[in-house]
Structure formats: structure tokens, C-alpha cells
Protein backbone atom coordinates (compact mmCIF):
# COMPACT_ATOMS: atom_id res chain seq x y z
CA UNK A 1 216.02 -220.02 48.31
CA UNK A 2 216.31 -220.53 51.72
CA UNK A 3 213.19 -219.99 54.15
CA UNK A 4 211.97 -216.74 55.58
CA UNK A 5 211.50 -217.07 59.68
CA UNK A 6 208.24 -215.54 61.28
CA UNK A 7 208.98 -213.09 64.22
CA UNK A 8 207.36 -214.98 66.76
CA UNK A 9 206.80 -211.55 68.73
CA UNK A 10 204.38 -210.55 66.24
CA UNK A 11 202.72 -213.84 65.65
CA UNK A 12 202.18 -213.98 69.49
CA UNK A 13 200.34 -210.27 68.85
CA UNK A 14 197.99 -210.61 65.50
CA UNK A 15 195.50 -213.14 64.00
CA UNK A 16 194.36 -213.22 60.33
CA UNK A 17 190.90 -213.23 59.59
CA UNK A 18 189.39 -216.17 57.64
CA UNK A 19 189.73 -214.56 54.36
CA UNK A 20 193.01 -213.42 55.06
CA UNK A 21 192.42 -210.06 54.16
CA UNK A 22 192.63 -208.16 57.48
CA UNK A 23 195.08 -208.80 60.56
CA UNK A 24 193.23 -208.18 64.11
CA UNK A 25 195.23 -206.91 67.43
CA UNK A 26 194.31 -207.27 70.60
CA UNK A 27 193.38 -203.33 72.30
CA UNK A 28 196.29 -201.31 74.99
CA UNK A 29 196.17 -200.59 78.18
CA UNK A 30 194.45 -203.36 79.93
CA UNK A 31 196.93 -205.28 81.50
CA UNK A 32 198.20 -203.58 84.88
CA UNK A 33 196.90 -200.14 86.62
CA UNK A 34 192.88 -201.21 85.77
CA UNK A 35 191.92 -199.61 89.38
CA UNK A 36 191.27 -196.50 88.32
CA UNK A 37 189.76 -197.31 84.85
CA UNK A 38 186.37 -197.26 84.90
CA UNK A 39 184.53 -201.02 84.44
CA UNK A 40 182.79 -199.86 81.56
CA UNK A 41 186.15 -198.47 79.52
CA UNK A 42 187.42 -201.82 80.70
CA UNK A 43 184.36 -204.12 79.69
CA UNK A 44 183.06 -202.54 76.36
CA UNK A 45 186.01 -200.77 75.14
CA UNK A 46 189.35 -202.58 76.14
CA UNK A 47 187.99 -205.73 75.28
CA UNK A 48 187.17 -205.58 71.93
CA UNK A 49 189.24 -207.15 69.42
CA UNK A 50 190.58 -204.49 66.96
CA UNK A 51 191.69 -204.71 62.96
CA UNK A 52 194.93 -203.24 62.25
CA UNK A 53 195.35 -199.76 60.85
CA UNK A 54 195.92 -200.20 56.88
CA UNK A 55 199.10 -198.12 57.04
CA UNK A 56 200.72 -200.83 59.33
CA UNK A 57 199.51 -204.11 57.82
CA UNK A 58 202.66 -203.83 55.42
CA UNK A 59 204.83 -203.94 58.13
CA UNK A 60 203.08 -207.02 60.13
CA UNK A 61 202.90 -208.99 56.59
CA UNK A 62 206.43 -208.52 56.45
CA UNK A 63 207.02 -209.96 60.22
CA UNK A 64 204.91 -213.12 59.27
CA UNK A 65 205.39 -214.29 55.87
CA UNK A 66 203.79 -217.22 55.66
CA UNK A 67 200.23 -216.34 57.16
């Protein structure tokens, strides 16, 4: 059987947590146009680190087999 290849895209994109039961993703919209976003949306909002929707962790598992 040969190997299965992670798509690097999506391993650049999601973690795993430490019990491997949940992927995180980093939030949108904060890397270009931040003038006119307030500090605060940018601060507390943006910047949090965010787990994956359960209807697309099928999809990611898929992209990175061997996580």
C-alpha cells in the first residue's frame, strides 16, 4: 500500500489539539486592509485561535492523514 501525501496547504493552515480530537484554524480577515478595522475587532476578536466547524473536520482529516 503505498503512502498517502499530506496537502501541505492545509497543514500550513490547522493544528491538532493534544488529544487529537479537535483541529484549530487561525481567524479571516486580518492580514491586509486593518486601517479601518477597529483595534478592538482586531485585538480581541481576530486574534483568537478558532476550532474548526464539525461539518468540515472530515474534509481537513482527509487533507492530512497522518495527524
Amino acid at each position: 500500500m503505498p503512502k498517502l501525501k499530506t496537502k501541505k496547504s492545509a497543514a500550513k493552515r490547522f493544528r491538532v489539539t493534544g488529544s487529537g480530537k479537535k483541529i484549530m484554524r487561525r481567524k479571516a480577515f486580518k492580514n491586509h486592509l486593518l486601517e479601518r478595522k477597529s483595534k478592538e475587532r482586531i485585538r480581541r476578536r481576530l486574534s483568537n485561535i478558532a476550532v474548526v466547524h464539525e461539518s468540515d473536520e472530515p474534509n481537513i482529516r482527509l487533507m492530512m492523514p497522518y495527524i
